[in-house]
PDB file of N, CA and C in Angstrom:
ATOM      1  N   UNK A   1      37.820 -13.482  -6.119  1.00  0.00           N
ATOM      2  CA  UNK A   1      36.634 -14.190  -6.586  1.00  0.00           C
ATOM      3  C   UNK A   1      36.045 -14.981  -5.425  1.00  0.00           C
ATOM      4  N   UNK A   2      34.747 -15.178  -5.498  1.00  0.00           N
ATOM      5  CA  UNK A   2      34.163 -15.754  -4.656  1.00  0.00           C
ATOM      6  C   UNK A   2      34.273 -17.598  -4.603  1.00  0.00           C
ATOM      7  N   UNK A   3      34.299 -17.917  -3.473  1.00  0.00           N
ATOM      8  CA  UNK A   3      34.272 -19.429  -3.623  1.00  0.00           C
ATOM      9  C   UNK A   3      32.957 -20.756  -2.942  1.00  0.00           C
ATOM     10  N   UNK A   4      33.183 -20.958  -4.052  1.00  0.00           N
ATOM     11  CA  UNK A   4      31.838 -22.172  -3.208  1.00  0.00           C
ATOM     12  C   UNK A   4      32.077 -23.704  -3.484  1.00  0.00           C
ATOM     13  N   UNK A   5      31.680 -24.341  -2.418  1.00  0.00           N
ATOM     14  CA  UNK A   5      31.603 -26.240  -2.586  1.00  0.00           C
ATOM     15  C   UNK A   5      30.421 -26.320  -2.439  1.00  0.00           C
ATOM     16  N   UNK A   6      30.315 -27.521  -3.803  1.00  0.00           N
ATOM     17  CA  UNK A   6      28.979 -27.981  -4.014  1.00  0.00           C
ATOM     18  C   UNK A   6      29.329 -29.976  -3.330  1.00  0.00           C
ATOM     19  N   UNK A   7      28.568 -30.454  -2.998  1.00  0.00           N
ATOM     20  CA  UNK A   7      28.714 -31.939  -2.589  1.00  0.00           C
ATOM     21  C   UNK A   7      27.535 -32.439  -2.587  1.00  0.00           C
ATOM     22  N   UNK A   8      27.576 -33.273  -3.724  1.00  0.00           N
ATOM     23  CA  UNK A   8      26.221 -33.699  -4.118  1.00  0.00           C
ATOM     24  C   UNK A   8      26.644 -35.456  -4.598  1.00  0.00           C
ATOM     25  N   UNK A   9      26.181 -36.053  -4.238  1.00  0.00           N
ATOM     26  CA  UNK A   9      26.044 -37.459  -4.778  1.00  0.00           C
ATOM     27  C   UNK A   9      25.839 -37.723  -6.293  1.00  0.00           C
ATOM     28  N   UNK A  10      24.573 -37.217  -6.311  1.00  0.00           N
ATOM     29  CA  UNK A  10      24.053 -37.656  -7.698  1.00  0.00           C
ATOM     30  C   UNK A  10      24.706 -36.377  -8.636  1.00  0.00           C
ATOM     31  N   UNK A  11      25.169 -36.922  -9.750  1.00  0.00           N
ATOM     32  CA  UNK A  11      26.039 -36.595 -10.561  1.00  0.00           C
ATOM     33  C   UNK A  11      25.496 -35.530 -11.409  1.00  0.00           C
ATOM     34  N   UNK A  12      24.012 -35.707 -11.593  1.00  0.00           N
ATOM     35  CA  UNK A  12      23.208 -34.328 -12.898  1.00  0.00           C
ATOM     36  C   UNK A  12      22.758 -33.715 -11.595  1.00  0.00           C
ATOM     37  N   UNK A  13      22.753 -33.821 -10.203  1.00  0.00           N
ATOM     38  CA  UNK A  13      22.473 -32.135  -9.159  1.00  0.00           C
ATOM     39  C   UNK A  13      23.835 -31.784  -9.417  1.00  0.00           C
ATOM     40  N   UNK A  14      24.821 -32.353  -8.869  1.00  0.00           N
ATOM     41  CA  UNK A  14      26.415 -32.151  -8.962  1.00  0.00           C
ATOM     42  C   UNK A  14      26.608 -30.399 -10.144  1.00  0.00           C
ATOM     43  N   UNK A  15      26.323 -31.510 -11.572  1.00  0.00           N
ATOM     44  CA  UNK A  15      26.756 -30.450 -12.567  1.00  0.00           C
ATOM     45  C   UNK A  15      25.396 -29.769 -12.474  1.00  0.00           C
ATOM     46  N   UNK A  16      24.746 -30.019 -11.912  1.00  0.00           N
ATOM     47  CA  UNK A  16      23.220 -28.032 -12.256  1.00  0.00           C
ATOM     48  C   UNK A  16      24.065 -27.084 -11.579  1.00  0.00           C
ATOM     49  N   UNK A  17      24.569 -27.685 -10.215  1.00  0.00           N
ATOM     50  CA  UNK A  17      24.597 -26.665  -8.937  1.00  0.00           C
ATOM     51  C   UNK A  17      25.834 -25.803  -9.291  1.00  0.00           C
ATOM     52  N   UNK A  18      26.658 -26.888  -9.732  1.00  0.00           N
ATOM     53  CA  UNK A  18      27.935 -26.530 -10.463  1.00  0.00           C
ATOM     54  C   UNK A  18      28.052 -25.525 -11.416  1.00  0.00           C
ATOM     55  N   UNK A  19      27.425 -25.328 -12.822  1.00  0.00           N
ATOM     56  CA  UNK A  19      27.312 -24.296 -13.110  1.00  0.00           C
ATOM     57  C   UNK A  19      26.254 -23.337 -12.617  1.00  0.00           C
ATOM     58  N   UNK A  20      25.492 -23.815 -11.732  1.00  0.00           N
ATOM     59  CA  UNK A  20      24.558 -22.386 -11.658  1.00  0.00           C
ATOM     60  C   UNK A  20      25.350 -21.194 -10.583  1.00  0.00           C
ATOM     61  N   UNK A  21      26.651 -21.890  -9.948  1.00  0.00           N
ATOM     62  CA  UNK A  21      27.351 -21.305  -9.260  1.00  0.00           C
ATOM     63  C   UNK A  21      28.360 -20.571  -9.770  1.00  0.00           C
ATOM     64  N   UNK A  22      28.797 -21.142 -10.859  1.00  0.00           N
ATOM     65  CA  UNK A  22      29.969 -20.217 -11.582  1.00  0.00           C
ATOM     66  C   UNK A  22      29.298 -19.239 -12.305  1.00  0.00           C
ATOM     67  N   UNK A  23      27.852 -19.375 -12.600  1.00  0.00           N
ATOM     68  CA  UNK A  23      26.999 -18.567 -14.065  1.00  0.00           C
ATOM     69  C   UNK A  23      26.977 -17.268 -12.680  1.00  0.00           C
ATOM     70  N   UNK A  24      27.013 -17.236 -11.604  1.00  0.00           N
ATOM     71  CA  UNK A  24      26.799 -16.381 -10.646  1.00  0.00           C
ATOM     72  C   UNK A  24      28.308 -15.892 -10.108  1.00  0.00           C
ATOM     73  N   UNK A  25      29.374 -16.611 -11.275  1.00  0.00           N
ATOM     74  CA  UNK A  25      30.554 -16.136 -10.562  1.00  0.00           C
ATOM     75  C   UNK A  25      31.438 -16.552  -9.469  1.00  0.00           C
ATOM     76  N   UNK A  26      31.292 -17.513  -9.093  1.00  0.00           N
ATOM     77  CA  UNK A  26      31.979 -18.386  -8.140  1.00  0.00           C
ATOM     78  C   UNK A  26      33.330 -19.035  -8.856  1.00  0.00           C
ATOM     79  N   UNK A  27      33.919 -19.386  -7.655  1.00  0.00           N
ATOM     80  CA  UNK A  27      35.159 -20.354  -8.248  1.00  0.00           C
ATOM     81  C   UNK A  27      34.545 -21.617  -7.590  1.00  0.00           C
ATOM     82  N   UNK A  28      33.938 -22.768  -8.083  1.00  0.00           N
ATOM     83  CA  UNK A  28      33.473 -23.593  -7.376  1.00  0.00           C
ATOM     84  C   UNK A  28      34.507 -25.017  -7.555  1.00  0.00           C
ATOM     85  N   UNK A  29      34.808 -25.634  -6.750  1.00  0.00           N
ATOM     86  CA  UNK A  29      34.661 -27.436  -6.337  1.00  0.00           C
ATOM     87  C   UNK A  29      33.699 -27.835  -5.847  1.00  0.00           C
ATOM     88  N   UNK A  30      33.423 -28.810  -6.791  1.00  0.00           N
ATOM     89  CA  UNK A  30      32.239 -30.019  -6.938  1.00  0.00           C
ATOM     90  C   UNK A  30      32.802 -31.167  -6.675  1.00  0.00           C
ATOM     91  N   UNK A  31      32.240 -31.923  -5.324  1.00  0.00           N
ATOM     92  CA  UNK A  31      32.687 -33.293  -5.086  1.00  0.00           C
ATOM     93  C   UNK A  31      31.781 -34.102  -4.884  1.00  0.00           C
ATOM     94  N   UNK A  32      31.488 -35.185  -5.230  1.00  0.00           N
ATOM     95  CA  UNK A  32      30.449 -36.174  -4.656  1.00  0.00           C
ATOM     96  C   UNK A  32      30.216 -36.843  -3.510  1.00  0.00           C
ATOM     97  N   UNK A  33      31.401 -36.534  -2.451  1.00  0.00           N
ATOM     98  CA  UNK A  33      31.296 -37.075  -1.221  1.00  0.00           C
ATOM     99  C   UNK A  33      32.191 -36.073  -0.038  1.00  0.00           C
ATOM    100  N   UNK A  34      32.181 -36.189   1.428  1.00  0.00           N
ATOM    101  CA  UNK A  34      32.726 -35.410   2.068  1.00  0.00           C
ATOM    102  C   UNK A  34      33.976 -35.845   1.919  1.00  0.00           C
ATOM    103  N   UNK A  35      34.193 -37.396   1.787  1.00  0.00           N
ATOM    104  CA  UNK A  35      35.522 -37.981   1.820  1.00  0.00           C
ATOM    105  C   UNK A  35      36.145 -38.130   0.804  1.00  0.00           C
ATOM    106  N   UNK A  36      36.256 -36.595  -0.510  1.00  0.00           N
ATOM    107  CA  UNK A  36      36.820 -36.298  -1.620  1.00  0.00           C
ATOM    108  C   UNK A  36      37.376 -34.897  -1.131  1.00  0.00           C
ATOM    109  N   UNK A  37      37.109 -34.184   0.035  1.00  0.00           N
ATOM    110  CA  UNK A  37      37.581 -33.372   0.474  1.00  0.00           C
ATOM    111  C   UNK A  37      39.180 -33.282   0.881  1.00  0.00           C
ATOM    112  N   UNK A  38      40.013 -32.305   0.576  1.00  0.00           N
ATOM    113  CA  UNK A  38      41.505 -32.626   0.741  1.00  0.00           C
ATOM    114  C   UNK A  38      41.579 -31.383   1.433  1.00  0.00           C
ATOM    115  N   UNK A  39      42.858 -31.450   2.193  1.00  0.00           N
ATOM    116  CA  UNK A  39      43.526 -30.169   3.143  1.00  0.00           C
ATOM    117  C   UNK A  39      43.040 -28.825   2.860  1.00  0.00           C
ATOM    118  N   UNK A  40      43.040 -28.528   1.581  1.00  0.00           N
ATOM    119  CA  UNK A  40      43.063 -27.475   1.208  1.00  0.00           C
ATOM    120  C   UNK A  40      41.783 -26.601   1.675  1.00  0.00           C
ATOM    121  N   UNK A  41      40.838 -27.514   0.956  1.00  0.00           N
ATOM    122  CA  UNK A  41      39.609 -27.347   1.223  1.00  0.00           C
ATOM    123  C   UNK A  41      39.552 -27.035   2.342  1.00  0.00           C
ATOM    124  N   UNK A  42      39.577 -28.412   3.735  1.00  0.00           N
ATOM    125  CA  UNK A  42      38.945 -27.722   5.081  1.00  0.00           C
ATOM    126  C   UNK A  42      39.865 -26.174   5.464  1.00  0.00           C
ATOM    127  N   UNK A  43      41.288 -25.866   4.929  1.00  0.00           N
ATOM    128  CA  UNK A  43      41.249 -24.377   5.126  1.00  0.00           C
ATOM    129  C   UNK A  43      41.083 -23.153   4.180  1.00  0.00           C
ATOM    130  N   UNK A  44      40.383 -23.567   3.073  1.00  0.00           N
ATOM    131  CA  UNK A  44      39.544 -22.668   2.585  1.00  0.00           C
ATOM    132  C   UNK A  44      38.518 -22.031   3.429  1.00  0.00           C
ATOM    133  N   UNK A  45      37.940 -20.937   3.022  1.00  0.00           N
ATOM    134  CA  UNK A  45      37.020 -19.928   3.625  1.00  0.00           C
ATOM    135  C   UNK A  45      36.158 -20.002   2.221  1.00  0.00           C
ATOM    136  N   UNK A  46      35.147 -21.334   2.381  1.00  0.00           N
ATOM    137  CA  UNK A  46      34.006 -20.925   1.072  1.00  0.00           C
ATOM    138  C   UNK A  46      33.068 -19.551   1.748  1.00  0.00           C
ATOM    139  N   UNK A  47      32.519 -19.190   1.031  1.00  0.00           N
ATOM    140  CA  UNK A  47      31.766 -17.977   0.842  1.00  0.00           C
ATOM    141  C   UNK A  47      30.175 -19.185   1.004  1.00  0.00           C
ATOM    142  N   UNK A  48      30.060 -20.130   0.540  1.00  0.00           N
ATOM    143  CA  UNK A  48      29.178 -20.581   0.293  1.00  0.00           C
ATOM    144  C   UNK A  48      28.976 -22.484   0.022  1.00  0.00           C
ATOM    145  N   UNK A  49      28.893 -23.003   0.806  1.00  0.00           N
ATOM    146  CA  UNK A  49      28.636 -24.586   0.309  1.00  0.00           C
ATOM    147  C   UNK A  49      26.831 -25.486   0.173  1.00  0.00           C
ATOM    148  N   UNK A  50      26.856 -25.909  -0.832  1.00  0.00           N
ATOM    149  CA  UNK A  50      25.451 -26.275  -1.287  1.00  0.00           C
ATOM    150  C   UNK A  50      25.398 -27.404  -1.110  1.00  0.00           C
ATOM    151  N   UNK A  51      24.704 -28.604  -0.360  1.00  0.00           N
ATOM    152  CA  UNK A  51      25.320 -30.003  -0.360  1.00  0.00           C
ATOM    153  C   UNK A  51      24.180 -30.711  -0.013  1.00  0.00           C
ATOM    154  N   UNK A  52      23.941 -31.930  -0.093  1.00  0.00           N
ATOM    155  CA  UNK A  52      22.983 -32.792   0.330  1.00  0.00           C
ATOM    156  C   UNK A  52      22.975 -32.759   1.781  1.00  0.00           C
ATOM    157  N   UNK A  53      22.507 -34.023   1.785  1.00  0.00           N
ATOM    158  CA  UNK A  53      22.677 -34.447   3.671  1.00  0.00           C
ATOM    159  C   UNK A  53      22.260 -36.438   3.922  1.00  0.00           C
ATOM    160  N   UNK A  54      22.185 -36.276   2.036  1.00  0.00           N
ATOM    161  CA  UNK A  54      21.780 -37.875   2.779  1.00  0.00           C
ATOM    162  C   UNK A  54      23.122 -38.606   2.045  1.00  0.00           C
ATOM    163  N   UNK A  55      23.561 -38.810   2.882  1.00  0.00           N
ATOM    164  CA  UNK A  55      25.504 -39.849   2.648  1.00  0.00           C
ATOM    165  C   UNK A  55      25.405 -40.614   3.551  1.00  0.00           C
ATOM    166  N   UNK A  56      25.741 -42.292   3.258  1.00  0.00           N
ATOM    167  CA  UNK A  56      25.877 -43.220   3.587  1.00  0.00           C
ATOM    168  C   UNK A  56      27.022 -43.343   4.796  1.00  0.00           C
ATOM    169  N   UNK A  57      26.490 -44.092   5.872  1.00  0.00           N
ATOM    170  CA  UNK A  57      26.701 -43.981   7.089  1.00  0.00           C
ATOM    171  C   UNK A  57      26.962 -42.590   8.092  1.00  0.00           C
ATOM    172  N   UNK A  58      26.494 -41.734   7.443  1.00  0.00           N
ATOM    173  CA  UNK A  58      26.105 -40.267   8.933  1.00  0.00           C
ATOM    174  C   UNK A  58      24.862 -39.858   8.463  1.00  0.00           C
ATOM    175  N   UNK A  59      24.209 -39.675   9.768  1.00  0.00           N
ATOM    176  CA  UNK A  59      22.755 -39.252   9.536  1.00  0.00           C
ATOM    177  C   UNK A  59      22.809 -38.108   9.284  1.00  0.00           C
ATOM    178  N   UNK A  60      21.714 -37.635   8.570  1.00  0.00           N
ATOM    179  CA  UNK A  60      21.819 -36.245   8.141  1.00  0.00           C
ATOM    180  C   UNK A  60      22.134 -35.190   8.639  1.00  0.00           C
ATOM    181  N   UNK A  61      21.351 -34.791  10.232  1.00  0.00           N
ATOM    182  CA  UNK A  61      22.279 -33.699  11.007  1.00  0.00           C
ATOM    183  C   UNK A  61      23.368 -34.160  11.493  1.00  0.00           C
ATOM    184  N   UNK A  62      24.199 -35.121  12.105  1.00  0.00           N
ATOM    185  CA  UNK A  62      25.499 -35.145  12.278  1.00  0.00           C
ATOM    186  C   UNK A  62      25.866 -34.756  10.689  1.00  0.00           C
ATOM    187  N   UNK A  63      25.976 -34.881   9.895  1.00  0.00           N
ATOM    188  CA  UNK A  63      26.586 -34.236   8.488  1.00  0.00           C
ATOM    189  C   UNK A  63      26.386 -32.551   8.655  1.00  0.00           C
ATOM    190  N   UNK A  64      25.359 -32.038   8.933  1.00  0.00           N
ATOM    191  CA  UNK A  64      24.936 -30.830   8.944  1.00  0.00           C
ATOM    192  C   UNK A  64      26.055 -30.325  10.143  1.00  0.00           C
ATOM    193  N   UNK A  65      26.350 -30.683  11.590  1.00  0.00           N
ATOM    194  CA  UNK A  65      27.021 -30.439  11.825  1.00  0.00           C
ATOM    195  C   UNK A  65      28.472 -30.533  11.784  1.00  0.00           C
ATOM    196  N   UNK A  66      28.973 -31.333  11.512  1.00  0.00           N
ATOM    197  CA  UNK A  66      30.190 -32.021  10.789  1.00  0.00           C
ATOM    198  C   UNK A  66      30.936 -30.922   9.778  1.00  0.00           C
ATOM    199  N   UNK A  67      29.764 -30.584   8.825  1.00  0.00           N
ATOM    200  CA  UNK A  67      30.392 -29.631   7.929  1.00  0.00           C
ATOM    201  C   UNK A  67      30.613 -28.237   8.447  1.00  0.00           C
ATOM    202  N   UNK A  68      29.571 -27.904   9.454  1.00  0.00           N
ATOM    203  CA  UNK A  68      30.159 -26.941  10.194  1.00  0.00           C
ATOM    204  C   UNK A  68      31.180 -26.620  11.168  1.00  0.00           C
ATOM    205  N   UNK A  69      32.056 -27.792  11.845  1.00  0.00           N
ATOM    206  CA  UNK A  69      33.102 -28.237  11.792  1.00  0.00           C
ATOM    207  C   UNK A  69      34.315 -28.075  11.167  1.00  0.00           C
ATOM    208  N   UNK A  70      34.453 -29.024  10.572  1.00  0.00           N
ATOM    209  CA  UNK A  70      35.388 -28.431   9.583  1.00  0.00           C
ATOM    210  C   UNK A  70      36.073 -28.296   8.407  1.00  0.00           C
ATOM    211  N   UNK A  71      34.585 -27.717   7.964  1.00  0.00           N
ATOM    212  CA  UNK A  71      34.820 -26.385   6.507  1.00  0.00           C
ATOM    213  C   UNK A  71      34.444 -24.848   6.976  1.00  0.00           C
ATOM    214  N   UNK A  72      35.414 -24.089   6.948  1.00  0.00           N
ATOM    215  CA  UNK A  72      35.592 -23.001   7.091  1.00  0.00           C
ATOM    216  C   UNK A  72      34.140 -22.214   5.822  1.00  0.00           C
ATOM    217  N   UNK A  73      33.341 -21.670   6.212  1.00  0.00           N
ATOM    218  CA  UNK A  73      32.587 -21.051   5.151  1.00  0.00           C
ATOM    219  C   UNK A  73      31.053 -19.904   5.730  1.00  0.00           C
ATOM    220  N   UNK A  74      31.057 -19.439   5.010  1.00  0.00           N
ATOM    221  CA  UNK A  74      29.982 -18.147   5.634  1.00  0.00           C
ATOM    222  C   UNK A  74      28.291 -18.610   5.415  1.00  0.00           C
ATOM    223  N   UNK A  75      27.682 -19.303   4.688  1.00  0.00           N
ATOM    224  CA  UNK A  75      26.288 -19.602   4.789  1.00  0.00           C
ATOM    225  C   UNK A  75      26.814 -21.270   4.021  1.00  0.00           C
ATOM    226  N   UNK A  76      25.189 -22.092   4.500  1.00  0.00           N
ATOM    227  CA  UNK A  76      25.188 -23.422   3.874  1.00  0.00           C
ATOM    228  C   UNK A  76      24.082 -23.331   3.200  1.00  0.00           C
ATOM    229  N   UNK A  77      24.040 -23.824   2.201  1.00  0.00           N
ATOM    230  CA  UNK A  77      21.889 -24.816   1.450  1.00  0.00           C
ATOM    231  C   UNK A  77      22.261 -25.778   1.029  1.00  0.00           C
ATOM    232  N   UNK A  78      21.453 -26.257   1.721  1.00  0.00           N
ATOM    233  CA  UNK A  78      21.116 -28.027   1.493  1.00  0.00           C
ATOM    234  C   UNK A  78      20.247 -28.373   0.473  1.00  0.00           C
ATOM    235  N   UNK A  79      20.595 -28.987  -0.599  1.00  0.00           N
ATOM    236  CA  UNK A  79      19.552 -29.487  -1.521  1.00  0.00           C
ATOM    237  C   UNK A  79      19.987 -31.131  -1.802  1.00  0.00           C
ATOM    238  N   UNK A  80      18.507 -31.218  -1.129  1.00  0.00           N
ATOM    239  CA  UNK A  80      18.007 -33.215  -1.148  1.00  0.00           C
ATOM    240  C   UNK A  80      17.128 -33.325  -1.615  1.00  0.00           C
ATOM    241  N   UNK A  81      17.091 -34.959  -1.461  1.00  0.00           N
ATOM    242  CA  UNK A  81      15.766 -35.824  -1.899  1.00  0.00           C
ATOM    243  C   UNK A  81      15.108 -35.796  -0.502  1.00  0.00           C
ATOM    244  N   UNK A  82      15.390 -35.614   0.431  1.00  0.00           N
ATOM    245  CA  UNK A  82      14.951 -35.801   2.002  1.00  0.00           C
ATOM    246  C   UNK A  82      14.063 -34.454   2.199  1.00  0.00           C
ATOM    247  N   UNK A  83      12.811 -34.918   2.307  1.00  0.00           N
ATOM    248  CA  UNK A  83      11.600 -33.433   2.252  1.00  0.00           C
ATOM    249  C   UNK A  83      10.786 -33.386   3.391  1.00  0.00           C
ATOM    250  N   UNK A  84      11.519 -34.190   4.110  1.00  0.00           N
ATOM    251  CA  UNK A  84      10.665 -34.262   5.941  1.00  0.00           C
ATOM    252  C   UNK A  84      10.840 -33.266   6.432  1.00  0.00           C
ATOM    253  N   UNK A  85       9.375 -32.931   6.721  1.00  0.00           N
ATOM    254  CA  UNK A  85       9.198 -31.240   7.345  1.00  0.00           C
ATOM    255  C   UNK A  85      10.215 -31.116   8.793  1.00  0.00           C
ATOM    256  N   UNK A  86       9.998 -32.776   9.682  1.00  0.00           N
ATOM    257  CA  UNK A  86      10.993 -32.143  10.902  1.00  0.00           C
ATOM    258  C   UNK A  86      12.496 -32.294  10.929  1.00  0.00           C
ATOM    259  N   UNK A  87      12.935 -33.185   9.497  1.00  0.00           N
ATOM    260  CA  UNK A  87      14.544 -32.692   9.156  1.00  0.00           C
ATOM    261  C   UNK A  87      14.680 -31.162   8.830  1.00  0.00           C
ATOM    262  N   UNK A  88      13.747 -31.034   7.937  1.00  0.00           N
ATOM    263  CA  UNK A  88      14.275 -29.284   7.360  1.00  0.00           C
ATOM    264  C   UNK A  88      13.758 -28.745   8.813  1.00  0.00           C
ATOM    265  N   UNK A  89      13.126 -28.489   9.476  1.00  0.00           N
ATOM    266  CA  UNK A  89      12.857 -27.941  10.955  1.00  0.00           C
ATOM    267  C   UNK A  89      14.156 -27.702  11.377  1.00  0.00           C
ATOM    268  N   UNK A  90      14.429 -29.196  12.094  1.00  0.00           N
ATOM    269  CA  UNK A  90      15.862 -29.281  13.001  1.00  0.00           C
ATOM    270  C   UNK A  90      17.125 -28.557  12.144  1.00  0.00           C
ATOM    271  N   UNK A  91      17.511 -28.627  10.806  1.00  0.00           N
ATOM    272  CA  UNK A  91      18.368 -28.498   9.785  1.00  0.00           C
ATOM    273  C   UNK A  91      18.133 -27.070   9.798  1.00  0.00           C
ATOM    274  N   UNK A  92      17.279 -26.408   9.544  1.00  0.00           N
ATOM    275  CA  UNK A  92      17.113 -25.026   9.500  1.00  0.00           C
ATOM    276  C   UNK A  92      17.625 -24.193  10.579  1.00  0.00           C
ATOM    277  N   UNK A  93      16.924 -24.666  11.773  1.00  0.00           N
ATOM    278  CA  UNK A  93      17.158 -24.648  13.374  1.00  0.00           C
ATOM    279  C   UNK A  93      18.903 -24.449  13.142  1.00  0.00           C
ATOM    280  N   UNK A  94      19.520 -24.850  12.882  1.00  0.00           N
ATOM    281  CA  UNK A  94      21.538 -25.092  13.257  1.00  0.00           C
ATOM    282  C   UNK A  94      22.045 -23.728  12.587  1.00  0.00           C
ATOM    283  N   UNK A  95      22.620 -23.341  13.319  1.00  0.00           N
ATOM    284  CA  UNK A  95      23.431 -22.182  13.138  1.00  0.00           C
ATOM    285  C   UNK A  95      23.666 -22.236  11.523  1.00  0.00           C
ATOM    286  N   UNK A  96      24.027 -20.912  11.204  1.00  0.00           N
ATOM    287  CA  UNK A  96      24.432 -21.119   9.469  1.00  0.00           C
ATOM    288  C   UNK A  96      23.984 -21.567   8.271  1.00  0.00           C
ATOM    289  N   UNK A  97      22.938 -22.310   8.557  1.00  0.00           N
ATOM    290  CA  UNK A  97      21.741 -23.298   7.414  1.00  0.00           C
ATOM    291  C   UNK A  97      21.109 -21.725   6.677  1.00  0.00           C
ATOM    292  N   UNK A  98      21.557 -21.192   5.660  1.00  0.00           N
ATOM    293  CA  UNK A  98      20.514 -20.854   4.786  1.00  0.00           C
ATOM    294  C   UNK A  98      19.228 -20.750   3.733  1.00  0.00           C
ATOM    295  N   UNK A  99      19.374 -22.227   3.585  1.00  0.00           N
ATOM    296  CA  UNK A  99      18.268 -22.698   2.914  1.00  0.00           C
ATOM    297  C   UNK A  99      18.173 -24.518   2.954  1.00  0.00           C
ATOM    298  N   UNK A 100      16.924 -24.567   2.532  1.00  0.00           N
ATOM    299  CA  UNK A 100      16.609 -26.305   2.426  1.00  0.00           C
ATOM    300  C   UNK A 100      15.653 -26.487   0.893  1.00  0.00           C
ATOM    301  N   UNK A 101      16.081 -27.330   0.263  1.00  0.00           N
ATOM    302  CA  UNK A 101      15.623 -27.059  -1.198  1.00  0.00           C
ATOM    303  C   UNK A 101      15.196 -28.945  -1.043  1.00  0.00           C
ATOM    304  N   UNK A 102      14.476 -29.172  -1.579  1.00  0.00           N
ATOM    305  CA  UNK A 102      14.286 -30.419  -1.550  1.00  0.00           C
ATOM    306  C   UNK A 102      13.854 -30.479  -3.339  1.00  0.00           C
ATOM    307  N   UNK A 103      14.442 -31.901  -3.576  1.00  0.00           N
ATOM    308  CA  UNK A 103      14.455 -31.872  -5.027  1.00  0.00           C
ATOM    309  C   UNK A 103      12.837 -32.542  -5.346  1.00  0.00           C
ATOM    310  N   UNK A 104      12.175 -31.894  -6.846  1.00  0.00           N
ATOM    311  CA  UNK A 104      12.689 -31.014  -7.891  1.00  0.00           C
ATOM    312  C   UNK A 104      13.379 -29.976  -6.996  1.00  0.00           C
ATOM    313  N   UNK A 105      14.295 -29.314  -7.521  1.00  0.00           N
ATOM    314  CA  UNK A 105      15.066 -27.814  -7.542  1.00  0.00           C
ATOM    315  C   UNK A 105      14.317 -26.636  -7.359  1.00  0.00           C
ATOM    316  N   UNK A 106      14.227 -25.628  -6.948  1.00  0.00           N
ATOM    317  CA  UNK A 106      13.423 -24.245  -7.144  1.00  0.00           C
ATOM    318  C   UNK A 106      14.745 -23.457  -6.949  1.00  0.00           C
ATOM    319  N   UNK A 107      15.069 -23.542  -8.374  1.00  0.00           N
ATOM    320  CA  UNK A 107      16.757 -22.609  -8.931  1.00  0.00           C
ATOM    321  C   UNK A 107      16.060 -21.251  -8.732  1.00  0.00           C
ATOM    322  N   UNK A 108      14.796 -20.794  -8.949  1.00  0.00           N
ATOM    323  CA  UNK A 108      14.979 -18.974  -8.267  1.00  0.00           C
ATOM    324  C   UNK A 108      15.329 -19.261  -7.337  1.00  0.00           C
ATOM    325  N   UNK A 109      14.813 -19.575  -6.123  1.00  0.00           N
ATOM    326  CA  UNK A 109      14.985 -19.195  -4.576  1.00  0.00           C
ATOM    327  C   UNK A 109      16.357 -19.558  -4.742  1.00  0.00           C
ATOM    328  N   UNK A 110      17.273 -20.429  -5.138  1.00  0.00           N
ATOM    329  CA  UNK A 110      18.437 -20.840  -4.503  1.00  0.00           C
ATOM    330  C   UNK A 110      19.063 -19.799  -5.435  1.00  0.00           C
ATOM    331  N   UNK A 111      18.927 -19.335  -6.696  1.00  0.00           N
ATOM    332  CA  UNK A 111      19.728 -18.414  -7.188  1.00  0.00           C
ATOM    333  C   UNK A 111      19.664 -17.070  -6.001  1.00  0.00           C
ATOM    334  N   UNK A 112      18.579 -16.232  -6.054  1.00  0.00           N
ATOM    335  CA  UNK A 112      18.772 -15.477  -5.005  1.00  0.00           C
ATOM    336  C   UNK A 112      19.490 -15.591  -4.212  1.00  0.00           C
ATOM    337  N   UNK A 113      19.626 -16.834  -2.949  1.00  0.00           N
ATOM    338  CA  UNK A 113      20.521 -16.831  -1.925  1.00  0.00           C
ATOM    339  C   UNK A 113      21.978 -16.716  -2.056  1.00  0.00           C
ATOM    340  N   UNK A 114      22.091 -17.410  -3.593  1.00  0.00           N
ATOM    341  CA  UNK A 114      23.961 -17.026  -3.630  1.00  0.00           C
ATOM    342  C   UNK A 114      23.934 -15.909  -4.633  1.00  0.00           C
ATOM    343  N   UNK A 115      23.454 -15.163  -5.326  1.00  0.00           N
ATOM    344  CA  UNK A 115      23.812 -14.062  -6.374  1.00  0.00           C
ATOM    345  C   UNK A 115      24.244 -13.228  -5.087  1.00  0.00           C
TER     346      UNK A 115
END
């Protein structure tokens, strides 16, 4: 089965992303912060992690890179409240970034990217 981490702060993105990932078949963990992450996790191989970028004390691309670091996983999308054209620029720009969703949600496009 496929696996994905969702890391979302706010608690109703948390559970959308959450099931819209299993309704697609995933085995997902949902955490609200990076620092709910345990061993296991950084040597998991997600298939897929969906996560914010705005967490208290790291700026958003050090997070962006950070997670590419170390969580082992094959594509990222970022879905925030943060809709600055030259964050999603630079954010897009980094290796591995598959998408930038800025909230409201646009669940087609992000369904596509993980079905």
């Amino acid at each position: 089965m496929r696996k994905a981490l969702v890391i979302q702060e706010d608690i109703i993105i948390l559970k959308i992303l959450e099931r819209l990932v299993m309704l697609n078949h995933y085995e997902c963990r949902a955490i609200r912060s990076i620092n709910d992450l345990n061993i296991e996790d950084q040597s998991a191989n997600f298939d897929i992690i969906i996560s914010d970028i705005l967490f208290d004390g790291i700026a958003p691309l050090d997070f962006v890179f950070q997670i590419q670091e170390i969580i082992l996983h094959q594509s990222l999308i970022i879905v925030t409240n943060m809709g600055q054209k030259n964050i999603q620029r630079e954010v897009l720009a980094s290796d591995k970034v598959n998408g930038f969703f800025a909230i409201p949600l646009d669940m087609d496009n992000i369904k596509k990217l993980i079905a």
